[in-house]
C-alpha atoms as a PDB file:
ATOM      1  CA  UNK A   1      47.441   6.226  51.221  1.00  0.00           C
ATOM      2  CA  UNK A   2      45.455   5.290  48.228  1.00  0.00           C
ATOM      3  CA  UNK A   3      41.795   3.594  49.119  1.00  0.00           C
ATOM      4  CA  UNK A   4      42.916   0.587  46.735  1.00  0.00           C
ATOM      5  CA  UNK A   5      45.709   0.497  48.908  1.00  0.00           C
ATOM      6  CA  UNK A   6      43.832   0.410  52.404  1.00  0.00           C
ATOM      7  CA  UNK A   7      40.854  -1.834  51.071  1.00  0.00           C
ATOM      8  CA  UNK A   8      43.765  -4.436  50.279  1.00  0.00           C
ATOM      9  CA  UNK A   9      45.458  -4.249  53.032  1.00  0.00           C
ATOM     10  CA  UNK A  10      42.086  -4.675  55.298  1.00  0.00           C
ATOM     11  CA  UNK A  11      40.987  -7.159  52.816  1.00  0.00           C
ATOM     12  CA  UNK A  12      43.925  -9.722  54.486  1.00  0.00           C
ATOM     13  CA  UNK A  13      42.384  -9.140  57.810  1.00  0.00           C
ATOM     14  CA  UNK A  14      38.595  -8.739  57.447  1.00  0.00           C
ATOM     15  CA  UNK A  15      36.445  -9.269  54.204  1.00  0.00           C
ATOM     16  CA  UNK A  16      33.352  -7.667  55.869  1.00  0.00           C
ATOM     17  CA  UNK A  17      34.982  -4.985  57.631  1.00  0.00           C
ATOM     18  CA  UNK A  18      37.029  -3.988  53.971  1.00  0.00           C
ATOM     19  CA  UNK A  19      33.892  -3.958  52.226  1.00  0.00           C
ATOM     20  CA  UNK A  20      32.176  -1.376  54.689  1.00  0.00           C
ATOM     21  CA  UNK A  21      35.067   0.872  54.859  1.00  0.00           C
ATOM     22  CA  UNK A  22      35.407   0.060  50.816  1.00  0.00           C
ATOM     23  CA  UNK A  23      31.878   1.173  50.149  1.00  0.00           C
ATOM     24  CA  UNK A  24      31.291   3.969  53.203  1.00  0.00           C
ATOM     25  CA  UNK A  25      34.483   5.914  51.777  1.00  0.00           C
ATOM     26  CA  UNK A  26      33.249   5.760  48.109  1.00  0.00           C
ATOM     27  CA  UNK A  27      29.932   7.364  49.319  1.00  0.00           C
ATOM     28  CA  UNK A  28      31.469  10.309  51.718  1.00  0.00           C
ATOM     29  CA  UNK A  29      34.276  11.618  48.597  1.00  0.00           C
ATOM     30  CA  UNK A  30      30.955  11.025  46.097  1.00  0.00           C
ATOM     31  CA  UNK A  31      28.459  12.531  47.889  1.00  0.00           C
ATOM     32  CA  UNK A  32      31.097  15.285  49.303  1.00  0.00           C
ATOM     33  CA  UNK A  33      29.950  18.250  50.103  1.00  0.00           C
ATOM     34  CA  UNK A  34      26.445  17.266  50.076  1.00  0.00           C
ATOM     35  CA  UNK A  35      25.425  16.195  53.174  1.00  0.00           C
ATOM     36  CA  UNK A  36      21.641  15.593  52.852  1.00  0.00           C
ATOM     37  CA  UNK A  37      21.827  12.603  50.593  1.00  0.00           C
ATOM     38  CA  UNK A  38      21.028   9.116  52.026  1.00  0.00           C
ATOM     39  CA  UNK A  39      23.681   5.770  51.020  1.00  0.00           C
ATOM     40  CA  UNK A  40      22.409   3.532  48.529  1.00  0.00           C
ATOM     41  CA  UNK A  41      20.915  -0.069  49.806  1.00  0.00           C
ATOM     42  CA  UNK A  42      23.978  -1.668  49.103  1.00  0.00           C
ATOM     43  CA  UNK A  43      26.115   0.630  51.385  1.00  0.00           C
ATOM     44  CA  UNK A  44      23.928   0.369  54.187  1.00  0.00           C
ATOM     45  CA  UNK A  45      23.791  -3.490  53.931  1.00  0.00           C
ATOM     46  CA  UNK A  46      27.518  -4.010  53.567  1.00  0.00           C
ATOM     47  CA  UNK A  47      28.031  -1.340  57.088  1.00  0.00           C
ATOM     48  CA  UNK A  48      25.345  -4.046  58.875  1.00  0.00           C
ATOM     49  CA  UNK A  49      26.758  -6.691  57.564  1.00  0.00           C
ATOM     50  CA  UNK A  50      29.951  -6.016  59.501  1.00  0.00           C
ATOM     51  CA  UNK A  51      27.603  -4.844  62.693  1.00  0.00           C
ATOM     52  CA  UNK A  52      26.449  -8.422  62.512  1.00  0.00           C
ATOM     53  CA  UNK A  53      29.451 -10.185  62.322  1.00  0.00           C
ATOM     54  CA  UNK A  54      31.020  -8.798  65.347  1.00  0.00           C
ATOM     55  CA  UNK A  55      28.080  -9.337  66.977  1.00  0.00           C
ATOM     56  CA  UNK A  56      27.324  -5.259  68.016  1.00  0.00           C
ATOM     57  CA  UNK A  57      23.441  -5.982  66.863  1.00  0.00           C
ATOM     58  CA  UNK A  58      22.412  -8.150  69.880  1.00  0.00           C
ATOM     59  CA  UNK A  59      19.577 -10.218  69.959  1.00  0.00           C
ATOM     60  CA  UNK A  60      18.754  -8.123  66.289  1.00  0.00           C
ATOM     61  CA  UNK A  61      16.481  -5.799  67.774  1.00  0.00           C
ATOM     62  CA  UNK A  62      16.308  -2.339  68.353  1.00  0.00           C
ATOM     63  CA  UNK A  63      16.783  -1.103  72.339  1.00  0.00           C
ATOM     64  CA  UNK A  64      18.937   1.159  72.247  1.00  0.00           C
ATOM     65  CA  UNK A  65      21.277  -0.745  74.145  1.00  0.00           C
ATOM     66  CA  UNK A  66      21.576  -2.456  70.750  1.00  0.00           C
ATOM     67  CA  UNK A  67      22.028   0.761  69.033  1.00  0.00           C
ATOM     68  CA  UNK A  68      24.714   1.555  71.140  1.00  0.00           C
ATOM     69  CA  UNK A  69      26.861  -1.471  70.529  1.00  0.00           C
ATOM     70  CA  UNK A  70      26.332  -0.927  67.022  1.00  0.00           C
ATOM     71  CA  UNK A  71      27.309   2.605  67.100  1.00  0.00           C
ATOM     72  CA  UNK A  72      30.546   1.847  68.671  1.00  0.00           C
ATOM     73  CA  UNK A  73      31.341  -0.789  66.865  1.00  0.00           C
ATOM     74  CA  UNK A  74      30.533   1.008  63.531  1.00  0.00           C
ATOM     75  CA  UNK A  75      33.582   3.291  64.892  1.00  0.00           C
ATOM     76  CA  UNK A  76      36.258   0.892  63.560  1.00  0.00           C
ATOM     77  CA  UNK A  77      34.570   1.325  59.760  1.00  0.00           C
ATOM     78  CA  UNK A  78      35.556   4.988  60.536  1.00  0.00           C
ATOM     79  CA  UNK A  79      38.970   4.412  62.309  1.00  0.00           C
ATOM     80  CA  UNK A  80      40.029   2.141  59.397  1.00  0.00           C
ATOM     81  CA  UNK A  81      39.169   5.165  57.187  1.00  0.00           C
ATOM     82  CA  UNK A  82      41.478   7.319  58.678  1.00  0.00           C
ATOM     83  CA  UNK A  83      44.120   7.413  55.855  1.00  0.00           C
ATOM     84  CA  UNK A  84      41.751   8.318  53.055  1.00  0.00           C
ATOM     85  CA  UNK A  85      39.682  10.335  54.757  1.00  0.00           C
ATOM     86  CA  UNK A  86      40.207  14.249  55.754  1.00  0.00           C
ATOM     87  CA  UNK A  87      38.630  15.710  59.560  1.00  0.00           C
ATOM     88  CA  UNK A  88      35.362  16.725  57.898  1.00  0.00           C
ATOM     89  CA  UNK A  89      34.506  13.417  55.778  1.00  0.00           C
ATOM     90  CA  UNK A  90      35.681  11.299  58.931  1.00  0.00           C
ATOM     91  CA  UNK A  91      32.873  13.533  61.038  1.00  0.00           C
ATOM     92  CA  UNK A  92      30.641  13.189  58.199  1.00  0.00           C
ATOM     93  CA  UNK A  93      31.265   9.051  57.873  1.00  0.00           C
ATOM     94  CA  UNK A  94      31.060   8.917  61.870  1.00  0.00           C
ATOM     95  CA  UNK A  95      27.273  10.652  61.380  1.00  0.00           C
ATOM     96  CA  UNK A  96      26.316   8.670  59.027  1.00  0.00           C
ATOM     97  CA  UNK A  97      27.688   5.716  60.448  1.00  0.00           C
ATOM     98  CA  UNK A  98      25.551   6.509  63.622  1.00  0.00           C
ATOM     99  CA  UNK A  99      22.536   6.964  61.730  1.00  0.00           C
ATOM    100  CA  UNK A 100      22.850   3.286  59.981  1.00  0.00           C
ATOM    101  CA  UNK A 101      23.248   2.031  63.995  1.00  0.00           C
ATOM    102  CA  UNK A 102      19.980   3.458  64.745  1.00  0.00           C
ATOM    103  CA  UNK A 103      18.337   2.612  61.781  1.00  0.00           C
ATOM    104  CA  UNK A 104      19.448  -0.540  59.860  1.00  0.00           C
ATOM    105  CA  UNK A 105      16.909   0.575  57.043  1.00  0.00           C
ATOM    106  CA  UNK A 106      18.751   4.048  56.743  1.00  0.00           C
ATOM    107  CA  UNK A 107      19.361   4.229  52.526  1.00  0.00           C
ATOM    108  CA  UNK A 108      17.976   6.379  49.874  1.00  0.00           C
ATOM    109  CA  UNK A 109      14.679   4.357  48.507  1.00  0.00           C
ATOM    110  CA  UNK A 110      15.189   2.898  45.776  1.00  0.00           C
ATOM    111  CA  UNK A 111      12.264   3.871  42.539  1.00  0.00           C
ATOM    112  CA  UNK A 112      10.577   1.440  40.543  1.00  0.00           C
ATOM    113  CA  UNK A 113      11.091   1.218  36.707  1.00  0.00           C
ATOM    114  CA  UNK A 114       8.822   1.692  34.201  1.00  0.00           C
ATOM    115  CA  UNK A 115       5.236   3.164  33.985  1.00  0.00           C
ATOM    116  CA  UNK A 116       2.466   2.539  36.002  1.00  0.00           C
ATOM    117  CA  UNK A 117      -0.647   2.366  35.169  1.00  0.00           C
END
């Protein structure tokens, strides 16, 4: 299956959870084989945008309790990317996707423009 294909059909069932899967399988075949690079803001924010709407982040803070239930619940983003995905990208998603659950500021920083004086 295609990943047009999949984000479509996901699309008809969940906007938010679409979008994660949309943007978290771009990264892992970009960034593939080269682990060490961080997701850009915009992936993280659309992976805990879907932690928040299924409620995995709690009361929003960060006990690991809270961590947990988002790390779970980050596992459908990486069961929905089963199809388009081979074994080592889906381990790779699932590590990255446990790194966003611990750490909902977990993106490359972004640099500022321009010189500075």
């Amino acid at each position: 299956m295609r990943k047009e294909e999949l984000i479509k059909q996901l699309q008809e069932r969940d906007s938010l959870l679409a979008n994660a899967v949309s943007h978290m399988v771009t990264y892992v075949q970009d960034r593939y084989p080269y682990p060490s690079t961080f997701p850009s803001k915009e992936q993280t924010e659309a992976v805990n945008n879907y932690l928040r709407s299924v409620h995995a982040d709690g009361d929003g803070g960060i006990s690991e309790r809270n961590c947990e239930h988002q790390r779970i619940a980050s596992q459908n983003i990486t069961i929905a990317a089963i199809r388009v995905l081979d074994s080592y990208q889906l381990d790779r998603l699932q590590n990255l996707l446990d790194h966003i659950a611990y750490d909902k500021e977990y993106y490359m920083p972004e640099r500022g423009c321009g010189m500075h004086r």
